[in-house]
Protein backbone atom coordinates (compact mmCIF):
# COMPACT_ATOMS: atom_id res chain seq x y z
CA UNK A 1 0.00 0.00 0.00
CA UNK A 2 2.62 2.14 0.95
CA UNK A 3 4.82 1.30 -1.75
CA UNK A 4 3.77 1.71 -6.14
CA UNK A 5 5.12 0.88 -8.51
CA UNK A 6 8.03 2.47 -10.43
CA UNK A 7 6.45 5.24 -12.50
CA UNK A 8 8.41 6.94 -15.16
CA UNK A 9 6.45 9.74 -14.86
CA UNK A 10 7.16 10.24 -11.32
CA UNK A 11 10.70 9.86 -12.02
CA UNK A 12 11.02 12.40 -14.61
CA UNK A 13 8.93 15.11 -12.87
CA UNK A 14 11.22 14.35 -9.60
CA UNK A 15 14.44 14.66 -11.77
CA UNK A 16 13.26 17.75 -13.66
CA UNK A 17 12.47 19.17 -10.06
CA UNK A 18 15.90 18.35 -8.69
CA UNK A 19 17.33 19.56 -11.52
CA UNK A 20 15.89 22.99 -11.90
CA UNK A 21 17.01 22.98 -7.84
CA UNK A 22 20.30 22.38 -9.09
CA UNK A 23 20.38 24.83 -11.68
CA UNK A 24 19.75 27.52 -9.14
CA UNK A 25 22.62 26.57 -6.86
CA UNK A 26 25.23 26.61 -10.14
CA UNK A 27 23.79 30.16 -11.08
CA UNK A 28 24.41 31.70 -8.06
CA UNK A 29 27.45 29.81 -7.57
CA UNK A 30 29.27 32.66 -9.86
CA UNK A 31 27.52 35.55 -7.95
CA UNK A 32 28.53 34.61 -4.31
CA UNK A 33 31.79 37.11 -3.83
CA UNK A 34 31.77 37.44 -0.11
CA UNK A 35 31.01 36.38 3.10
CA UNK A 36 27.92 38.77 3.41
CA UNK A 37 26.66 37.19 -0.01
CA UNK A 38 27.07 33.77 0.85
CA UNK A 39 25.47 33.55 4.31
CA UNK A 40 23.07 36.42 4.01
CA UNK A 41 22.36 37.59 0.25
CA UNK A 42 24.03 41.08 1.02
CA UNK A 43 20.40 41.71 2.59
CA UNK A 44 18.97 42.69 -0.92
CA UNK A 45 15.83 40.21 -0.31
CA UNK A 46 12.53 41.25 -1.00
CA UNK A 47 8.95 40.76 1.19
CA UNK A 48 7.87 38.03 -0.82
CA UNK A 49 10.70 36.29 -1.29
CA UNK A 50 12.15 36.79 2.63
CA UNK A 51 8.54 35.68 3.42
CA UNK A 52 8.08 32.64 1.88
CA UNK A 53 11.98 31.65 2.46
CA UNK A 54 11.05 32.33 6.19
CA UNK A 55 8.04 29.57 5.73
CA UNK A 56 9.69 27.29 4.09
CA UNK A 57 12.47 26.89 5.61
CA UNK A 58 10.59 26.66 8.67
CA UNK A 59 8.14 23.63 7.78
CA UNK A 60 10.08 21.27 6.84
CA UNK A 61 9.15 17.68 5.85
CA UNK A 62 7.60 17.31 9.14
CA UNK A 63 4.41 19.73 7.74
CA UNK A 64 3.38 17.16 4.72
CA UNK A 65 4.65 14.28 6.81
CA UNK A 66 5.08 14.54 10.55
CA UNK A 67 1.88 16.62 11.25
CA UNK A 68 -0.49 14.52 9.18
CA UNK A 69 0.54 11.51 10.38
CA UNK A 70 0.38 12.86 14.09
CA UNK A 71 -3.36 14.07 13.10
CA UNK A 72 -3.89 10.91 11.64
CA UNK A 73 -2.88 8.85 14.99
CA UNK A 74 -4.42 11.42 17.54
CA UNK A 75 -6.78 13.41 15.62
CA UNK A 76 -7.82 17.31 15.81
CA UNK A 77 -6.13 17.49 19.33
CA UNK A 78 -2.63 17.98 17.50
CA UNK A 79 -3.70 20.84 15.29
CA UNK A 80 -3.16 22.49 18.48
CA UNK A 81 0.20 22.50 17.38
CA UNK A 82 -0.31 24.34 14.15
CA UNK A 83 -2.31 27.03 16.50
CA UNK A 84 0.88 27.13 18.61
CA UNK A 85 3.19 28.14 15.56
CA UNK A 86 0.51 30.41 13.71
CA UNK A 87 0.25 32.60 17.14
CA UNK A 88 4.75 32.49 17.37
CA UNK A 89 5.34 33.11 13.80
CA UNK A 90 2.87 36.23 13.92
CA UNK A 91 4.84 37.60 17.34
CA UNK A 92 8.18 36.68 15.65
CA UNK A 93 7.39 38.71 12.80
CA UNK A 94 5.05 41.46 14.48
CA UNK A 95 8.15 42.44 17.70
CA UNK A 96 11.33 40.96 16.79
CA UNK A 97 12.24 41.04 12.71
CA UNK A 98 12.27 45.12 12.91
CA UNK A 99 14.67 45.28 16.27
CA UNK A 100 16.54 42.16 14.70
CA UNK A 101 16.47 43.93 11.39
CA UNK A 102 18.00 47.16 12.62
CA UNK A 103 20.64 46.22 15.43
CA UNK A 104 22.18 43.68 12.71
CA UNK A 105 22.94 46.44 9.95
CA UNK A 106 22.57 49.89 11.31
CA UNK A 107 23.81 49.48 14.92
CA UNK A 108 25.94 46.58 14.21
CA UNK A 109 27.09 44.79 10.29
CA UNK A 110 26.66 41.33 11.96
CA UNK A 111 25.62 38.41 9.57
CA UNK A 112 24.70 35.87 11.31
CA UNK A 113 22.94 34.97 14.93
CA UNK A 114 26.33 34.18 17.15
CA UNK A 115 27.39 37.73 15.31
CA UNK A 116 24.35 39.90 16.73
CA UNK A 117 25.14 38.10 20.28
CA UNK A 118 28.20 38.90 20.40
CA UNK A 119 28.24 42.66 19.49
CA UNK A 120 24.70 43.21 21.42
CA UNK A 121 26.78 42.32 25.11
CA UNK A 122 29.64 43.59 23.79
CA UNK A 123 31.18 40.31 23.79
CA UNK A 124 35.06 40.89 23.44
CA UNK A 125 36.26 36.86 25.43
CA UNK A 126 33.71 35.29 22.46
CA UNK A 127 32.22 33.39 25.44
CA UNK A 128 28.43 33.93 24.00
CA UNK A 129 29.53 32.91 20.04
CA UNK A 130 31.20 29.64 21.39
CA UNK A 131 28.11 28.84 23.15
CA UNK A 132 25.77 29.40 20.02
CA UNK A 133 27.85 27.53 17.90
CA UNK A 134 27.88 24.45 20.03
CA UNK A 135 23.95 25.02 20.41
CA UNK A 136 23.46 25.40 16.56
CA UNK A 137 25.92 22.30 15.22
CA UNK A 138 24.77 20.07 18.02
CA UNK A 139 20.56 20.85 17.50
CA UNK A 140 20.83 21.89 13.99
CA UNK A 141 22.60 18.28 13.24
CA UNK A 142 19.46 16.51 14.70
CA UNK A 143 17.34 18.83 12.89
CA UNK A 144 19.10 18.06 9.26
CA UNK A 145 18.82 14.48 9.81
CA UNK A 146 14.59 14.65 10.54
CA UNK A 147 14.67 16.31 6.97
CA UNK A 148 17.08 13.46 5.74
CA UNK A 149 14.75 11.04 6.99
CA UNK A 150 11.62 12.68 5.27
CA UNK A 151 13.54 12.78 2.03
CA UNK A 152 14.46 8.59 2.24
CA UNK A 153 10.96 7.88 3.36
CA UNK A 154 10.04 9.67 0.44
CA UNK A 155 12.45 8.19 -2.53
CA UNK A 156 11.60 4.46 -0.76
CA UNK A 157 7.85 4.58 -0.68
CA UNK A 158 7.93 6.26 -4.07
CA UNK A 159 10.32 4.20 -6.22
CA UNK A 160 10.53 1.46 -3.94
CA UNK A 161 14.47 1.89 -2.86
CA UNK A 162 16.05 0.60 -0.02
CA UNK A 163 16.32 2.90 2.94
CA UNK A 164 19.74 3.79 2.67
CA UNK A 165 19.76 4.10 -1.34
CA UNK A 166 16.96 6.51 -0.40
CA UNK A 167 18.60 8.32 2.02
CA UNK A 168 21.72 8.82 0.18
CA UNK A 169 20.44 10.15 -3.01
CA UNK A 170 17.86 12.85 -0.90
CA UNK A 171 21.10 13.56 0.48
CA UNK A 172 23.14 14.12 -2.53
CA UNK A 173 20.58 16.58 -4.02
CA UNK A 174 20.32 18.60 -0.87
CA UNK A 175 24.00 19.03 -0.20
CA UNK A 176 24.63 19.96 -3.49
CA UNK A 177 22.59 23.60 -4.18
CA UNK A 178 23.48 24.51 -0.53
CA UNK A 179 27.11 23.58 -1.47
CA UNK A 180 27.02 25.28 -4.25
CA UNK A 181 24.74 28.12 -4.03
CA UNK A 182 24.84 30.00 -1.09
CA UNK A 183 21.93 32.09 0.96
CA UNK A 184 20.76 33.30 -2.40
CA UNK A 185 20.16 30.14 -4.12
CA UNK A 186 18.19 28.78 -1.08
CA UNK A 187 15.94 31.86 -0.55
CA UNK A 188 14.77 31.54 -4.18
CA UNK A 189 14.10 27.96 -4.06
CA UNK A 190 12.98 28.25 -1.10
CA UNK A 191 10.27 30.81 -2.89
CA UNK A 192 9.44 28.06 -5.41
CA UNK A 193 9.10 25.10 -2.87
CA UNK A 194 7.12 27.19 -0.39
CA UNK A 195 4.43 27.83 -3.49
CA UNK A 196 4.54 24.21 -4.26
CA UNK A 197 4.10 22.90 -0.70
CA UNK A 198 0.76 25.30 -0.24
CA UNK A 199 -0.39 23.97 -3.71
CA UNK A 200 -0.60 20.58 -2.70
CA UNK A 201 -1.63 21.16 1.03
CA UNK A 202 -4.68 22.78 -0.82
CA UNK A 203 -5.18 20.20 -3.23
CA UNK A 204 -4.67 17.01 -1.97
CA UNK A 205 -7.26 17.82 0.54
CA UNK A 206 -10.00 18.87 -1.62
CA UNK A 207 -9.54 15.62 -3.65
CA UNK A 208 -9.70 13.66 -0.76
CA UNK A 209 -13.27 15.76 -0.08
CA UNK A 210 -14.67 14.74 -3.18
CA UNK A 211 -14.16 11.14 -3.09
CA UNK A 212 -15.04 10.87 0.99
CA UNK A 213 -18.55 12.71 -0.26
CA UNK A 214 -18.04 15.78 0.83
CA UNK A 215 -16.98 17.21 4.41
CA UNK A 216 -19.93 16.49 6.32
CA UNK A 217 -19.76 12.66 5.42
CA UNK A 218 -16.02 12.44 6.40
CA UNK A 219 -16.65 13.30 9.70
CA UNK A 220 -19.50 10.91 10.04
CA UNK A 221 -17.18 7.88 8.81
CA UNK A 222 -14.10 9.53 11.50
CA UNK A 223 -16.73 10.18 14.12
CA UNK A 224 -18.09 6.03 13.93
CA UNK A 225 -14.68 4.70 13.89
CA UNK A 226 -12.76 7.22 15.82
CA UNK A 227 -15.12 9.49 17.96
CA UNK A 228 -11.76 11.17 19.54
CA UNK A 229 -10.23 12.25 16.20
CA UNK A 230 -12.97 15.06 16.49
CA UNK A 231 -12.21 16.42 20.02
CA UNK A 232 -10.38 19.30 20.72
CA UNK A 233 -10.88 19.60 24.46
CA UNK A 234 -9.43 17.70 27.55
CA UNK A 235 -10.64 14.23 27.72
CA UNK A 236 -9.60 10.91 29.52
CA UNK A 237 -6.89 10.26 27.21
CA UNK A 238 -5.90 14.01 26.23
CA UNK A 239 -5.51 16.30 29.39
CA UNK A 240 -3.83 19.66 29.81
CA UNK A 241 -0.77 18.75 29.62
CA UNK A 242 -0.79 17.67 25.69
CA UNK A 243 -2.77 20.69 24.81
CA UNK A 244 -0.22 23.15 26.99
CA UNK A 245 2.53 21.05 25.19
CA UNK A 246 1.45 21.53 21.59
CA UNK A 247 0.35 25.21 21.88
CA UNK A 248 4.03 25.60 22.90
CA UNK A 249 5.71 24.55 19.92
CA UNK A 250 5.15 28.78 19.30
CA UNK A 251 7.40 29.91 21.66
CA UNK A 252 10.15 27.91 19.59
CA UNK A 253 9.80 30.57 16.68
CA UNK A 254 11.69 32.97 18.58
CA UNK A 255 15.14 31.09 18.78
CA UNK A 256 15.27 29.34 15.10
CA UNK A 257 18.43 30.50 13.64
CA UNK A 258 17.20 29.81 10.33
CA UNK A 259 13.75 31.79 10.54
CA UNK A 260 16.18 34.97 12.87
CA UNK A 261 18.13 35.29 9.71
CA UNK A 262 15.45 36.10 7.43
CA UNK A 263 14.75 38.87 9.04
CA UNK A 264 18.50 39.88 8.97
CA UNK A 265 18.42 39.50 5.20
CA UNK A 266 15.26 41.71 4.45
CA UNK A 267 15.89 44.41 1.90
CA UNK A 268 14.74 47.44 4.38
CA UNK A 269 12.54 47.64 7.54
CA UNK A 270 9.37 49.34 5.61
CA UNK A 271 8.84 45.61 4.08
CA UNK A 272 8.55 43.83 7.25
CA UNK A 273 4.47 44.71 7.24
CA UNK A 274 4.03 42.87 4.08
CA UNK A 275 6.20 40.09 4.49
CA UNK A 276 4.08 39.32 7.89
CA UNK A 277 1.29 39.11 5.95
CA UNK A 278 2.74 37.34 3.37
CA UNK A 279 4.23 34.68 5.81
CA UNK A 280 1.42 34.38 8.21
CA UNK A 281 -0.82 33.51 5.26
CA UNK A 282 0.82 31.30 3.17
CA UNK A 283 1.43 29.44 7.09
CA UNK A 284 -2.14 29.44 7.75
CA UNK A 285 -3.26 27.86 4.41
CA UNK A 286 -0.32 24.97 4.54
CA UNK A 287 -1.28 23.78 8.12
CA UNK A 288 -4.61 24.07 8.02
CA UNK A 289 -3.83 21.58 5.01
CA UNK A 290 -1.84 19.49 6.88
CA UNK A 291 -4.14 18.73 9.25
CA UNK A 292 -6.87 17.94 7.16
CA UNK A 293 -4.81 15.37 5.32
CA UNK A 294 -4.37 13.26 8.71
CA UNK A 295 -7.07 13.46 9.68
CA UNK A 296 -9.62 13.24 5.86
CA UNK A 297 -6.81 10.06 6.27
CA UNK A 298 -8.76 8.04 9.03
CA UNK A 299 -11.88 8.29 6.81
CA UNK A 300 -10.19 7.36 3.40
CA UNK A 301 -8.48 4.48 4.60
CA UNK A 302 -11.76 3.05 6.40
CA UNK A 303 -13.85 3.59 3.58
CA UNK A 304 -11.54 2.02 0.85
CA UNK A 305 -10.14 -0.52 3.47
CA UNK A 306 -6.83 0.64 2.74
CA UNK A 307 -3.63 -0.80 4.89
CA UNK A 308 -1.22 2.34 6.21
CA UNK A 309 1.74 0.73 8.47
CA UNK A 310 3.42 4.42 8.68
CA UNK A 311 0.60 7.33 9.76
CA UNK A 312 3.41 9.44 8.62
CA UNK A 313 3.00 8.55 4.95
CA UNK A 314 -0.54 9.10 4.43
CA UNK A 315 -0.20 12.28 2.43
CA UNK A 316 2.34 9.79 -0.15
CA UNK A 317 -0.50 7.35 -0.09
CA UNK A 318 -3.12 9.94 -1.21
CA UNK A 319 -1.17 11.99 -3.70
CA UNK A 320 -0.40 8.18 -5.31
CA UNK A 321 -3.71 7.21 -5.01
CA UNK A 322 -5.84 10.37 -6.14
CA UNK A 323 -3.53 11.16 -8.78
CA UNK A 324 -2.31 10.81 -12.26
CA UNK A 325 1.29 10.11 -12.07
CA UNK A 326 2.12 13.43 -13.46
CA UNK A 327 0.18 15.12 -10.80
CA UNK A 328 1.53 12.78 -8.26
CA UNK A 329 5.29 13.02 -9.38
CA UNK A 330 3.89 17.51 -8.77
CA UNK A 331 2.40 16.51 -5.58
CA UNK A 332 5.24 14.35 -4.32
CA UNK A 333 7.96 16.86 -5.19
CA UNK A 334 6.26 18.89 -2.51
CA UNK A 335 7.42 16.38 0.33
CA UNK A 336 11.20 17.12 -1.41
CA UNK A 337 10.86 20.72 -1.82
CA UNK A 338 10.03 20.88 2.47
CA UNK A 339 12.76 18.79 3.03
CA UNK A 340 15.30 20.69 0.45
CA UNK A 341 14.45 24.32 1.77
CA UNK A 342 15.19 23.15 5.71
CA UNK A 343 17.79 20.78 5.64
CA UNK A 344 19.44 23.67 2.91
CA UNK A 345 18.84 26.62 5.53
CA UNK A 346 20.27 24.42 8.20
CA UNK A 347 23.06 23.30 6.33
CA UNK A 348 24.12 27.18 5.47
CA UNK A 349 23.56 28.53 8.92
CA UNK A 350 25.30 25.61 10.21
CA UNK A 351 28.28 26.50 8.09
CA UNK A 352 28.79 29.95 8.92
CA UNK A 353 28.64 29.20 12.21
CA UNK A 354 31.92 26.98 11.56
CA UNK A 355 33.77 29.02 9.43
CA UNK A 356 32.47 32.87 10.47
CA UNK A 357 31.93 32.15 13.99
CA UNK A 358 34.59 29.60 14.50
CA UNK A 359 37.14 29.83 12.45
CA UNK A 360 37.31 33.92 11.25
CA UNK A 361 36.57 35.38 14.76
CA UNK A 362 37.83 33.32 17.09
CA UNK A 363 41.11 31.50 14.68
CA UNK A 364 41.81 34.10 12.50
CA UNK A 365 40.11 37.45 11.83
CA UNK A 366 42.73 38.05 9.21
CA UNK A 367 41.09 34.74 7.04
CA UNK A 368 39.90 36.14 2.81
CA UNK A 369 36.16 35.89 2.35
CA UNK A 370 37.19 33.51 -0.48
CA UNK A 371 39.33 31.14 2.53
CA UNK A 372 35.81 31.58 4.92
CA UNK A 373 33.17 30.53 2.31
CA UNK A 374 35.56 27.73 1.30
CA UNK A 375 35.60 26.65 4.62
CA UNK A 376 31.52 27.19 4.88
CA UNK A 377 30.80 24.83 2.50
CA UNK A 378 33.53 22.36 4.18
CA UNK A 379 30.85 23.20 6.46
CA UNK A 380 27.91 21.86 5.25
CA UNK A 381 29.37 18.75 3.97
CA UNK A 382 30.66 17.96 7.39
CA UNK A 383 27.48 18.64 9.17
CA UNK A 384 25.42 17.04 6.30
CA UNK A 385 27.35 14.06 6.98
CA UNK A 386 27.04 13.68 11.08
CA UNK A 387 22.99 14.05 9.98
CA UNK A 388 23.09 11.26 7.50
CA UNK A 389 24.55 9.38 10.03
CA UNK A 390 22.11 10.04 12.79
CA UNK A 391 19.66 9.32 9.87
CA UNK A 392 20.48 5.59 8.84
CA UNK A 393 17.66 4.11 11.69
CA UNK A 394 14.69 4.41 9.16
CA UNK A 395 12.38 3.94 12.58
CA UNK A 396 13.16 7.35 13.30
CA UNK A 397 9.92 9.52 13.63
CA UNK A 398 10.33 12.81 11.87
CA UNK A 399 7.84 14.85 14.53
CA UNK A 400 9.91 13.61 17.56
CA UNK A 401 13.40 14.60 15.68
CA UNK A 402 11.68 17.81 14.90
CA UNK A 403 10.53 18.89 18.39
CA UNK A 404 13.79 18.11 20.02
CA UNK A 405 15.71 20.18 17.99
CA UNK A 406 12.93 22.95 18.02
CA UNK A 407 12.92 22.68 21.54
CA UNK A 408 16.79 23.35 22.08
CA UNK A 409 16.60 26.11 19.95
CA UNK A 410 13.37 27.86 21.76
CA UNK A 411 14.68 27.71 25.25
CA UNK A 412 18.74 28.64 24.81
CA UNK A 413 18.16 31.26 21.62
CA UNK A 414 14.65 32.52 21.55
CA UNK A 415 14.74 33.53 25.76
CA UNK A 416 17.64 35.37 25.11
CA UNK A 417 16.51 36.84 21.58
CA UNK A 418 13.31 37.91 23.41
CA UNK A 419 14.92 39.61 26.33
CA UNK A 420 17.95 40.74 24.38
CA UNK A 421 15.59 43.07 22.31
CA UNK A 422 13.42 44.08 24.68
CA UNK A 423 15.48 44.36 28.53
CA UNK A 424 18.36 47.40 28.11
CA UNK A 425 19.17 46.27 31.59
CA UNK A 426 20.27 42.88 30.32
CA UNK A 427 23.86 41.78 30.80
CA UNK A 428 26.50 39.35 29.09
CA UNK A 429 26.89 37.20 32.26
CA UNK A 430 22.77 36.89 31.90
CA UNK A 431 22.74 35.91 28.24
CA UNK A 432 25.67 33.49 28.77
CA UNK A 433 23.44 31.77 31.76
CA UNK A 434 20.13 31.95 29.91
CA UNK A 435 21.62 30.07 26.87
CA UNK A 436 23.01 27.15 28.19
CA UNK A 437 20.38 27.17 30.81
CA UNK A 438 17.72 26.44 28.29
CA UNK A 439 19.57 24.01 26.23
CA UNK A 440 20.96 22.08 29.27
CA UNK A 441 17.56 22.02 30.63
CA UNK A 442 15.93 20.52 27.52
CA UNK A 443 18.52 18.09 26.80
CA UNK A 444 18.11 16.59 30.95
CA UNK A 445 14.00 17.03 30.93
CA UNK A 446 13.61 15.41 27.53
CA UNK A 447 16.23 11.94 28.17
CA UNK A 448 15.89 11.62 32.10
CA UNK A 449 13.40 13.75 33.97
CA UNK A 450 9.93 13.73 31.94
CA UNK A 451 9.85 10.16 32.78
CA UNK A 452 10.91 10.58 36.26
CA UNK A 453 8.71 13.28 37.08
CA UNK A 454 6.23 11.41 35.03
CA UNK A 455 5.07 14.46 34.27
CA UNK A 456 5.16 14.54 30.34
CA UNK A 457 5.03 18.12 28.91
CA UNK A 458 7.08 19.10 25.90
CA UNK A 459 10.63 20.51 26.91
CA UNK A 460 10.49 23.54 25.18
CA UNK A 461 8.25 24.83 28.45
CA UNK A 462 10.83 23.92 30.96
CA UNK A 463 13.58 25.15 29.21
CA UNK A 464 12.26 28.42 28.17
CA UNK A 465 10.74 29.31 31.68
CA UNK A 466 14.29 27.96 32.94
CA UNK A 467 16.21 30.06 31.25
CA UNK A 468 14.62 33.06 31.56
CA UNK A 469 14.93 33.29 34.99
CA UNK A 470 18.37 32.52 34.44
CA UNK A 471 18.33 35.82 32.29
CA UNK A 472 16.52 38.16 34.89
CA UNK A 473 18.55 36.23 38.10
CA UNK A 474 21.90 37.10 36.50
CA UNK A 475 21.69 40.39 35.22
CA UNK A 476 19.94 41.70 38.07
CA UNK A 477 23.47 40.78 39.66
CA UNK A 478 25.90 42.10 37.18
CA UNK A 479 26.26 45.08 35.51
CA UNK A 480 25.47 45.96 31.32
CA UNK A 481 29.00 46.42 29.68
CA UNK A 482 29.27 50.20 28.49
CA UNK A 483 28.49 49.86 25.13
CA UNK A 484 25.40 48.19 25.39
CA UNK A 485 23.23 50.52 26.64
CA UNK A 486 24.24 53.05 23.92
CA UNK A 487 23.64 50.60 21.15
CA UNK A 488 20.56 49.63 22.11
CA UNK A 489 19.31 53.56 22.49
CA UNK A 490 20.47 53.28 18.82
CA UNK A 491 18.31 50.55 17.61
CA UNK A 492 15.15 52.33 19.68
CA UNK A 493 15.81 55.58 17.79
CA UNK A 494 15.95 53.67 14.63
CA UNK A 495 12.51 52.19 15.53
CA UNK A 496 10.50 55.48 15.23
């Protein structure tokens, strides 16, 4: 069922996708001639493009894979979770991308996260870029290899491959364009996946509508086979707890170093307004997709008696079933355009953290920008390989991967993001303690004291509320550097 067979179609619209992918990174391969264009596009990115970059790099295969397949298991009790991300990517976009915007190239020409860190607390030991970079390999590593995993589920169920043939070709194509291409080549594919990806969320659904008989029949076959799917409110097996836990996967928008630098990139302030509208709508439209693949799902397979083994493969089944194999080999391409615009944005960000943060500012602030993107796409091969790694156990779920790595992220970057644009009385010594706070408390909650506790809410809360007491605790006891309090009277005057 969860396996067709070989279509050439298929095949050739997947290789004229990857291809045209390709093609991208190998244009802008010639155009890269510094650091600033490599890792941040020499900020020259417009509203819709730095919009739908921002969404697509966010969603990841876990939005055509992960969340239907939760809905599918659980029902409408885990769209809580696309409520949770709606309500942080419209704060992210609504207080932070202006003050992010402006500190980062009129206050300060810092290019990427570990940068605006460092010359917000005035940083001169590097204690606070050391500390990002560890977050930001070690999370973003796990994070790469959930999109790795979507990608080889994808080229198995869909050409029947073994796993790790799968996984290594999905890798291949991925590494390449980033390799190649730079922050310029992935923003613009990421514009072209993040259209695709909304395409099929809308259509795939609608199909699905017409052959359950329409909306209000669906729910009657869900509702006589799975009464639960339909609840949204605390019941025996759902309490508090799960909804608390999903709402916050929001609060994990404000640390993703891959969403922050969006903002960073944005041509000018003015088109921050339209780009939130941009993003916040094409968001809106792909979950509330998502979740009406998992759970139209329950219904389909009932009705057609249909055998699913993997809940996380459901939206494969349907585009396979439902479709032509031109459309499907479209519809499919979707699954590798999420996983290509993550994994590629993880992969970059991940690099210039090795060879801007790492090796130019700590090693050797003398290093060419030719020596330091050389080294940056070292980068990404290195860290693309540690994921594939992590990636070879195809039991892997790609939701669980995902929320770990969110989670880490969340709690060590977005507290101190939050509070670092917002608190003039915060202090180094605070941001240092907040950080690796947060991260240390998600890594301990997640692998030792959720189960001990028994007490299962997602990490992310823990951590976050963890660390920023850290924050306020610390600062309260040490004193802002000198140069902080001016700068950030700079970026408020800049706001008006």
């Amino acid at each position: 069922m969860e396996v067709v067979k070989i279509s050439t179609e298929i095949a050739i619209m997947f290789i004229t996708y990857s291809a045209l992918m390709l093609y991208i990174g190998f244009y802008f391969f010639k155009k890269n001639k510094n650091t600033e264009d490599y890792f941040l596009g020499s900020r020259s990115l417009g509203p819709v493009v730095s919009a739908l970059s921002a969404g697509a790099s966010d969603m990841s295969g876990w939005l055509l894979m992960g969340l239907p397949g939760a809905l599918y298991v659980s029902g409408f009790i885990e769209s809580y979770i696309a409520i949770g991300l709606t309500i942080g990517a419209t704060l992210n976009w609504a207080f932070v991308a202006k003050r992010l915007r402006i500190y980062t190239s009129v206050v300060a020409n810092s290019i990427t996260i570990p940068d605006y860190f460092e010359t917000r607390f005035d940083d001169d030991r590097h204690i606070l870029r050391v500390v990002c970079a560890v977050v930001i390999l070690v999370f973003f590593t796990f994070y790469v290899s959930s999109g790795l995993v979507s990608g080889a589920k994808l080229f198995e169920s869909t050409f029947g491959l073994r796993y790790e043939y799968a996984l290594t070709t999905g890798a291949l194509i991925i590494v390449a364009y980033t390799f190649l291409g730079g922050y310029k080549a992935v923003c613009w594919t990421d514009l072209i996946q993040g259209l695709l990806m909304m395409s099929a969320l809308i259509v795939v659904p609608v199909v699905m509508l017409y052959h359950l008989g329409g909306f209000g029949e669906a729910m009657n076959i869900v509702r006589e086979i799975k009464p639960s799917a339909l609840s949204m409110g605390i019941t025996e097996s759902v309490g508090w707890i799960s909804i608390i836990s999903a709402l916050a996967w929001g609060l994990g928008y404000f640390g993703q170093p891959h969403i922050l630098v969006r903002f960073m990139s944005i041509r000018s302030t003015k088109e921050i307004p339209l780009a939130t509208i941009i993003g916040i709508s094409w968001m809106a439209i792909s979950l509330l997709g998502a979740c009406f693949i998992g759970v139209l799902g329950i219904a389909y397979v009932y009705k057609f008696e249909l055998s699913l083994n993997d809940p996380e493969k459901i939206f494969i089944v349907m585009s396979q079933l439902l479709f032509n194999p031109w459309i499907a080999g479209i519809l499919l391409s979707a699954i590798l355009a999420a996983v290509m615009s993550t994994a590629s944005s993880q992969l970059l960000v991940s690099s210039s953290t090795i060879a801007e943060d790492f090796y130019k500012r700590v090693f050797r602030k003398d290093a060419s920008s030719k020596t330091v993107m050389n080294l940056g796409r070292a980068g990404v091969l290195l860290v693309a390989f540690i994921a594939f790694v992590i990636s070879t156990d195809k039991n892997s779920s790609i939701l669980s991967i995902v929320a770990y790595a969110w989670a880490g992220f969340g709690a060590s970057f977005g507290s101190v993001m939050i509070f670092s644009l917002f608190w003039s009385k915060m202090t180094r010594s605070g941001a240092i303690c907040g950080m690796i706070t947060g991260a240390v408390v998600v890594v301990v909650y997640k692998n030792f004291l959720a189960s001990a506790l028994n007490f299962p809410i997602y990490e992310i809360v823990p951590g976050f509320i963890c660390a920023s007491i850290a924050i306020v605790l610390v600062s309260l006891c040490s004193t802002p550097r000198a140069g902080t309090k001016a700068a950030y009277q700079k970026m408020l005057e800049n706001l008006k």
